[in-house]
N, C-alpha and C. Protein backbone atom coordinates (compact mmCIF):
# COMPACT_ATOMS: atom_id res chain seq x y z
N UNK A 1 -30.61 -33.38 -15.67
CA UNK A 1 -31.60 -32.37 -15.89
C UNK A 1 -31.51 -31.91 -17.34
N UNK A 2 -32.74 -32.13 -18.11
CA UNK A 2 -32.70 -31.34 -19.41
C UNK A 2 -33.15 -29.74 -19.34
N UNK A 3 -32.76 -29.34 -20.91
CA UNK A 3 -33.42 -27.88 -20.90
C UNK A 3 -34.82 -27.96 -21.56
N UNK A 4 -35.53 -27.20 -22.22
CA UNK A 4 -36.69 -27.24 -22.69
C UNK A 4 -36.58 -27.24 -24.05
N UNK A 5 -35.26 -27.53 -24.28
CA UNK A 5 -35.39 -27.82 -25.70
C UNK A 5 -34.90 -29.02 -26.18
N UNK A 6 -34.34 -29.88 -24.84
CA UNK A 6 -34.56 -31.43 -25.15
C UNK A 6 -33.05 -31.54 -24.79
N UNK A 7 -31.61 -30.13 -24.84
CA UNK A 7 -30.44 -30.48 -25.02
C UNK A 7 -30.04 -30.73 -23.59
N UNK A 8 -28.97 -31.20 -23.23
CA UNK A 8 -28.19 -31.53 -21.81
C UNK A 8 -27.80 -30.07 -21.53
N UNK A 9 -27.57 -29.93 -20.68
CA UNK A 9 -26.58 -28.67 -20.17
C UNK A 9 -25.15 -29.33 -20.39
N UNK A 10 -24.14 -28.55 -20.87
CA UNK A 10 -22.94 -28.55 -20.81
C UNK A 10 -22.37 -28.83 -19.96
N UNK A 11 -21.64 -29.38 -19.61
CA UNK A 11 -20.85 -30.24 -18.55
C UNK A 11 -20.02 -29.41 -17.56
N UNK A 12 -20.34 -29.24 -16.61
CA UNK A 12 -19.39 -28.46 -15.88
C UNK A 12 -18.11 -28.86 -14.95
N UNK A 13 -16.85 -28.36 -15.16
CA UNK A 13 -15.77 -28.56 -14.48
C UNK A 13 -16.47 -28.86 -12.81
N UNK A 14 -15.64 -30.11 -12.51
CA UNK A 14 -15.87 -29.81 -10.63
C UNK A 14 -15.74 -28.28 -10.01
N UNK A 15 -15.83 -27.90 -8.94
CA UNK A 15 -15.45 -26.89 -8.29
C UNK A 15 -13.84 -27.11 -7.87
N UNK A 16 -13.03 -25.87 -7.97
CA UNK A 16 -11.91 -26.10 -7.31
C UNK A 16 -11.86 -26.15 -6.11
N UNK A 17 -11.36 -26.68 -5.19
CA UNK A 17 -11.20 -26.79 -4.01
C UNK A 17 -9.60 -25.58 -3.47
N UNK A 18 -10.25 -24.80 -2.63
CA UNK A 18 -9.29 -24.47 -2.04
C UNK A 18 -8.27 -25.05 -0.34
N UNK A 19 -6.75 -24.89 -0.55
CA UNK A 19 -6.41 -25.93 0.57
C UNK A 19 -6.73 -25.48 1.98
N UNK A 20 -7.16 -25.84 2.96
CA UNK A 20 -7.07 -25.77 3.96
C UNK A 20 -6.36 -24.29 4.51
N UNK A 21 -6.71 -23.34 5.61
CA UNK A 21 -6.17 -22.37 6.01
C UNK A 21 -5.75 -22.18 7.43
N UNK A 22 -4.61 -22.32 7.61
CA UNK A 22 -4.46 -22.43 9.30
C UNK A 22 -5.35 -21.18 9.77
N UNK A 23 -6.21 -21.39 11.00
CA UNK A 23 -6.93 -20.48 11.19
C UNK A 23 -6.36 -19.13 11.80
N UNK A 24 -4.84 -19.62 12.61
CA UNK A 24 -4.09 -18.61 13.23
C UNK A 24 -3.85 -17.58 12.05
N UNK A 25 -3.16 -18.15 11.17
CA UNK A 25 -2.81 -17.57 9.57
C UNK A 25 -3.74 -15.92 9.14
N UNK A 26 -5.15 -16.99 9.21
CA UNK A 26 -6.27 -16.22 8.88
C UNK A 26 -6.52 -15.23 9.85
N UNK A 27 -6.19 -14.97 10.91
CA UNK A 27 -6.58 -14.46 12.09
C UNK A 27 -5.64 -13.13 12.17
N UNK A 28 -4.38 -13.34 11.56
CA UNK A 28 -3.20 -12.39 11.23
C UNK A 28 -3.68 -11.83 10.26
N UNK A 29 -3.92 -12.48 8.72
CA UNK A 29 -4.13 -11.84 7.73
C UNK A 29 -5.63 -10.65 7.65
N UNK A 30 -6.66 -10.99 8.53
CA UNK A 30 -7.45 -10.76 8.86
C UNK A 30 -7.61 -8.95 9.72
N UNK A 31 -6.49 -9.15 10.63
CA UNK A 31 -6.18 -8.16 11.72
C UNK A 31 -5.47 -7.12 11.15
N UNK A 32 -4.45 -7.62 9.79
CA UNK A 32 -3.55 -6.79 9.30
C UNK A 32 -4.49 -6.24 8.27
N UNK A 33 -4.99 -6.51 7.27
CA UNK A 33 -6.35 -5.78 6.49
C UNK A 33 -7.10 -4.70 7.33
N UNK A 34 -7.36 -4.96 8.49
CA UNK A 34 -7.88 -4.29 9.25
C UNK A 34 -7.38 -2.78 9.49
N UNK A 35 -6.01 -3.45 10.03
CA UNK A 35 -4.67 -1.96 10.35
C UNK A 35 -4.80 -1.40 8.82
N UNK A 36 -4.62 -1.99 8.06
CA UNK A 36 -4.06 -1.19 6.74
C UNK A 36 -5.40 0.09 5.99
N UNK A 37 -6.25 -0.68 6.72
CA UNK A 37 -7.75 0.27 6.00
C UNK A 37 -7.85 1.31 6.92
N UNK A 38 -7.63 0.96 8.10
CA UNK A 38 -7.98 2.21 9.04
C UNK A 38 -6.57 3.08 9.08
N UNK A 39 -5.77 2.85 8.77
CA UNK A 39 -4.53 3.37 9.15
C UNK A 39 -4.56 4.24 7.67
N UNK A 40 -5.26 4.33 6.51
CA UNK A 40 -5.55 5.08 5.59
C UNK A 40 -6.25 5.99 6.07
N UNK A 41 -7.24 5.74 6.77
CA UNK A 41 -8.25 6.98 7.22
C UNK A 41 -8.29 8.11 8.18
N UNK A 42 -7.36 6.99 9.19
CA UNK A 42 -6.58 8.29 10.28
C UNK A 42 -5.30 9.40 9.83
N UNK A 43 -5.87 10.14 11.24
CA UNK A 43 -4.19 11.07 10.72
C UNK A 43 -3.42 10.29 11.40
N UNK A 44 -2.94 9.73 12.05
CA UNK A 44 -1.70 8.90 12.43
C UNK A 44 -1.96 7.44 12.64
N UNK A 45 -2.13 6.56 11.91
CA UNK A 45 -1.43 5.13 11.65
C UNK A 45 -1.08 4.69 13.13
N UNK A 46 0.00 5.31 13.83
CA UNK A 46 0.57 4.47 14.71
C UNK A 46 -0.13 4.72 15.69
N UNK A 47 -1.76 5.38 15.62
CA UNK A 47 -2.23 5.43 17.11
C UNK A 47 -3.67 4.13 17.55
N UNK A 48 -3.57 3.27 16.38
CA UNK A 48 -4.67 2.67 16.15
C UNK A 48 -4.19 1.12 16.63
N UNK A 49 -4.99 0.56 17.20
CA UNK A 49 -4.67 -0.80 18.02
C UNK A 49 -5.92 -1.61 17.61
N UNK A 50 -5.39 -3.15 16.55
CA UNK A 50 -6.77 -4.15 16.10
C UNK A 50 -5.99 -5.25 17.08
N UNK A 51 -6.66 -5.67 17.66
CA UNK A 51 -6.90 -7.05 18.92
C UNK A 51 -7.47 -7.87 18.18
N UNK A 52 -7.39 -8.97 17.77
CA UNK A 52 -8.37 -10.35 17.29
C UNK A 52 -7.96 -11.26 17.91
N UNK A 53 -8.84 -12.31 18.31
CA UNK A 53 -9.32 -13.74 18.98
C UNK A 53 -9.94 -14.27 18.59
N UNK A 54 -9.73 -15.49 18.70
CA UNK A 54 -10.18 -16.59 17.57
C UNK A 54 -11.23 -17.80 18.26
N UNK A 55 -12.56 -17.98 18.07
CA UNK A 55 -13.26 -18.96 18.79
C UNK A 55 -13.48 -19.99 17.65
N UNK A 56 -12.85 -20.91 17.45
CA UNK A 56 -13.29 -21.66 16.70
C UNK A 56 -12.43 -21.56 15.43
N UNK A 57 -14.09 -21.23 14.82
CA UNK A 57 -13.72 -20.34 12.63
C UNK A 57 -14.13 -19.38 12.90
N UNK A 58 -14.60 -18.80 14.01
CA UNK A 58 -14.75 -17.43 14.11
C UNK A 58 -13.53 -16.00 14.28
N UNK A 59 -13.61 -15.07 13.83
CA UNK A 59 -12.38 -14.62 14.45
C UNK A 59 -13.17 -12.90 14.57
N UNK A 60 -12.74 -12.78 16.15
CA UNK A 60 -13.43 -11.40 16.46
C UNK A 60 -12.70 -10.46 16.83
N UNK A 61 -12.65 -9.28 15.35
CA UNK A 61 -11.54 -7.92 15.31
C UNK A 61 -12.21 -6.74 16.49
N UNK A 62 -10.94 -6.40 16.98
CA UNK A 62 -11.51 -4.89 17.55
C UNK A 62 -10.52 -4.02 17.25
N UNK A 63 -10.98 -3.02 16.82
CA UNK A 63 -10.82 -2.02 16.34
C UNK A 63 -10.39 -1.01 16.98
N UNK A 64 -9.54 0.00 17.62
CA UNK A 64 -9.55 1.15 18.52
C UNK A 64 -9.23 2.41 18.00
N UNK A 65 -9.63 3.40 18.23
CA UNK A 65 -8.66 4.71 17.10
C UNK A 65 -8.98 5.92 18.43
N UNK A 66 -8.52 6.77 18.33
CA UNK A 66 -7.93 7.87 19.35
C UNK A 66 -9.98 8.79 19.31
N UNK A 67 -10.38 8.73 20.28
CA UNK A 67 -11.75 9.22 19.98
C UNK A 67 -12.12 10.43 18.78
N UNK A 68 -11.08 11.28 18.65
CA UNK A 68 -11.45 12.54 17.72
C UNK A 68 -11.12 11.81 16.11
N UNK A 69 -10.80 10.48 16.07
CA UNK A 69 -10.51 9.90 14.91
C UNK A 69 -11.77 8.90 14.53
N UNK A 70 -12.59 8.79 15.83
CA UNK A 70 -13.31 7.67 15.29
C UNK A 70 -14.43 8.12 14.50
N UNK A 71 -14.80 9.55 14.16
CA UNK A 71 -15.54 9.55 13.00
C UNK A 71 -15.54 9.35 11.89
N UNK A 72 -14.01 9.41 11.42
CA UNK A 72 -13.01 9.08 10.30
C UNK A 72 -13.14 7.92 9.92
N UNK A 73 -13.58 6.69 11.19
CA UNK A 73 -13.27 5.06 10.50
C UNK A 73 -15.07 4.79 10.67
N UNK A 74 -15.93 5.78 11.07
CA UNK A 74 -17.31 5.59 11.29
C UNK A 74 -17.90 5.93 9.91
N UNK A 75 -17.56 7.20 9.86
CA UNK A 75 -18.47 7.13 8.69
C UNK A 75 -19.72 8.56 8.80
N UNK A 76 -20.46 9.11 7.86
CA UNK A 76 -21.45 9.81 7.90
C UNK A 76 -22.57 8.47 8.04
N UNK A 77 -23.13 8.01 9.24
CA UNK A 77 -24.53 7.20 9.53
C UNK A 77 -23.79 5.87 9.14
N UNK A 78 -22.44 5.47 9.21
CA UNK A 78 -21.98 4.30 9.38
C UNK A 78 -21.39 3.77 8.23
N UNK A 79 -22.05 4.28 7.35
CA UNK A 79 -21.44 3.80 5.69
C UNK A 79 -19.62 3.35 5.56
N UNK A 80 -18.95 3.92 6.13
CA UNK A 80 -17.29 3.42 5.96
C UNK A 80 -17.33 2.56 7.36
N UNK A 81 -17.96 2.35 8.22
CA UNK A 81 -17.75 1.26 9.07
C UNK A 81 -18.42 0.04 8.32
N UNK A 82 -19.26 0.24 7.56
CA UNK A 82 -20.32 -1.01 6.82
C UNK A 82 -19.19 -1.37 5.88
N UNK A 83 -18.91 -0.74 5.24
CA UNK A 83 -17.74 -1.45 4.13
C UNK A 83 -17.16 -1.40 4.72
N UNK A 84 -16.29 -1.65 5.74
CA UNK A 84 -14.85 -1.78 5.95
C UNK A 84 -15.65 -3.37 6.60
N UNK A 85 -16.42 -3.47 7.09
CA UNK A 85 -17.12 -4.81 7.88
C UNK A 85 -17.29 -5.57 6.32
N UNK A 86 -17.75 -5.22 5.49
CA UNK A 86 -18.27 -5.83 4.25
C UNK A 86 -16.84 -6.43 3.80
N UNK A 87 -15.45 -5.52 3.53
CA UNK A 87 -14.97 -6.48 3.07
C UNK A 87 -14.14 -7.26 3.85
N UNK A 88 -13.72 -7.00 5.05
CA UNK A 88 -13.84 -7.58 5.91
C UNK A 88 -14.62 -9.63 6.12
N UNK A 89 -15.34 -9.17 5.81
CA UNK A 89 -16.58 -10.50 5.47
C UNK A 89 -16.22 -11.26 4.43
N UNK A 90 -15.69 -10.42 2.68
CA UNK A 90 -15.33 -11.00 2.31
C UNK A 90 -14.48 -11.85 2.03
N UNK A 91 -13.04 -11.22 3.12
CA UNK A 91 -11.73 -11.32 3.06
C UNK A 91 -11.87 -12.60 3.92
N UNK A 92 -12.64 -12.91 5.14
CA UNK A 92 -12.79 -14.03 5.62
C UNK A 92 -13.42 -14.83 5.26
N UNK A 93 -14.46 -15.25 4.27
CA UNK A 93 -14.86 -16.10 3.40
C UNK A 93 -13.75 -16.62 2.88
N UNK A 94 -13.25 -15.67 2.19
CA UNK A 94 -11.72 -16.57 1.00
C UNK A 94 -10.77 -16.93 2.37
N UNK A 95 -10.70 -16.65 3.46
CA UNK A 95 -9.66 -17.44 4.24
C UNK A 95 -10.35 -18.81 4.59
N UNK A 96 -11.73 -18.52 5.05
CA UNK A 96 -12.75 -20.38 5.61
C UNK A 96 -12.72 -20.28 6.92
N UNK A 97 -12.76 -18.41 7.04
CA UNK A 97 -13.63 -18.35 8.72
C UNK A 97 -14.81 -17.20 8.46
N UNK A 98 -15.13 -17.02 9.74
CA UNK A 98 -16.17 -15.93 9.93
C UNK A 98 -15.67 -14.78 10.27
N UNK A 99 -15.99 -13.15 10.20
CA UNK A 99 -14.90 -12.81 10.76
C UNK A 99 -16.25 -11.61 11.12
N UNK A 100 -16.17 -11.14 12.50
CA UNK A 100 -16.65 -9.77 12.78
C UNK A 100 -15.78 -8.49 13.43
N UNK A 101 -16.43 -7.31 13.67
CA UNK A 101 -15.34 -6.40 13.66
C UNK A 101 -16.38 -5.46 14.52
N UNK A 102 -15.72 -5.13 16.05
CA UNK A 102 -16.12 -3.94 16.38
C UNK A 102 -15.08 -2.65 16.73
N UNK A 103 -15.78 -2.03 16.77
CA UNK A 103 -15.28 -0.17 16.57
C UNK A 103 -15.31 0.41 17.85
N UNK A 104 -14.11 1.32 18.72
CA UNK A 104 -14.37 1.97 19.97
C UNK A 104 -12.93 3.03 19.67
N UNK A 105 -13.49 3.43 21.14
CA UNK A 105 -12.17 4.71 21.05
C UNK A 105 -11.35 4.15 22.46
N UNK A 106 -11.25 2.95 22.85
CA UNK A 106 -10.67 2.38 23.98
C UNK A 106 -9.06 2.03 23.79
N UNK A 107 -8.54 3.32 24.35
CA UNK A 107 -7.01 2.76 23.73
C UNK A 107 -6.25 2.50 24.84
N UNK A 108 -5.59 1.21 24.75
CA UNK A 108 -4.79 0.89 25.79
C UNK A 108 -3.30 1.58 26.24
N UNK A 109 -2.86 1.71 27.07
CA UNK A 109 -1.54 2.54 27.05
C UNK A 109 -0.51 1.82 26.55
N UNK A 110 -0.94 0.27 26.94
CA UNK A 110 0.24 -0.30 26.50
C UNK A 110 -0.01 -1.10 24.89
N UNK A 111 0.49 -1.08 23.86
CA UNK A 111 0.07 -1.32 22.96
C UNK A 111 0.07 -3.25 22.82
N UNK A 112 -1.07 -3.66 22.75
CA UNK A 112 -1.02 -5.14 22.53
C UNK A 112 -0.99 -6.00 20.94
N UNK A 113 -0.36 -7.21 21.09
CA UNK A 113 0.10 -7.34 20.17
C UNK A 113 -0.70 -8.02 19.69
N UNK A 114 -0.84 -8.51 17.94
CA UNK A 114 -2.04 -8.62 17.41
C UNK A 114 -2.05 -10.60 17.86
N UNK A 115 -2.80 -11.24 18.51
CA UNK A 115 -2.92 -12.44 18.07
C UNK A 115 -3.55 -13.13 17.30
């Protein structure tokens, strides 16, 4: 492809390739981003439970926080649930899955462990 002034475009480096990501890997790193953002926003850290499962390259976070907390990880009209999903999205792009994330006040008694 020329430009319009007759010159080549400059040659561009290949793309780097990034290696391969075990998806389990991603699925941890994924869940723990998760804990660490919400566990900023609550008053207590240790009452918040993220569950992820993995279909595929997909990997689907849930989220739980004590009900009088979940306005804290909601947001005024959703805005801190949208970014926390946004980077979220991004964080699973750079791993080489998909990643979604839902939000409840469903807390289990017994605390489950992240898979």
């Amino acid at each position: 492809m020329q430009r319009r002034d007759g010159q080549r475009p400059p040659h561009r480096p290949p793309r780097r390739e990034r290696p391969p990501i075990d998806p389990d890997l991603a699925t941890n790193r994924l869940a723990t981003l998760v804990r660490y953002i919400a566990g900023q926003l609550v008053d207590d850290p240790d009452a918040i439970q993220v569950r992820a499962r993995r279909r595929g390259r997909a990997v689907i976070l849930r989220l739980s926080v004590p009900h009088d907390q979940l306005g804290k990880v909601i947001g005024r009209e959703g805005k801190i649930a949208r970014a926390i999903r946004t980077m979220l999205g991004i964080a699973a792009v750079r791993q080489g899955v998909h990643a979604s994330l839902t939000i409840d006040d469903q807390i289990d008694a017994q605390p489950t462990a992240t898979s």
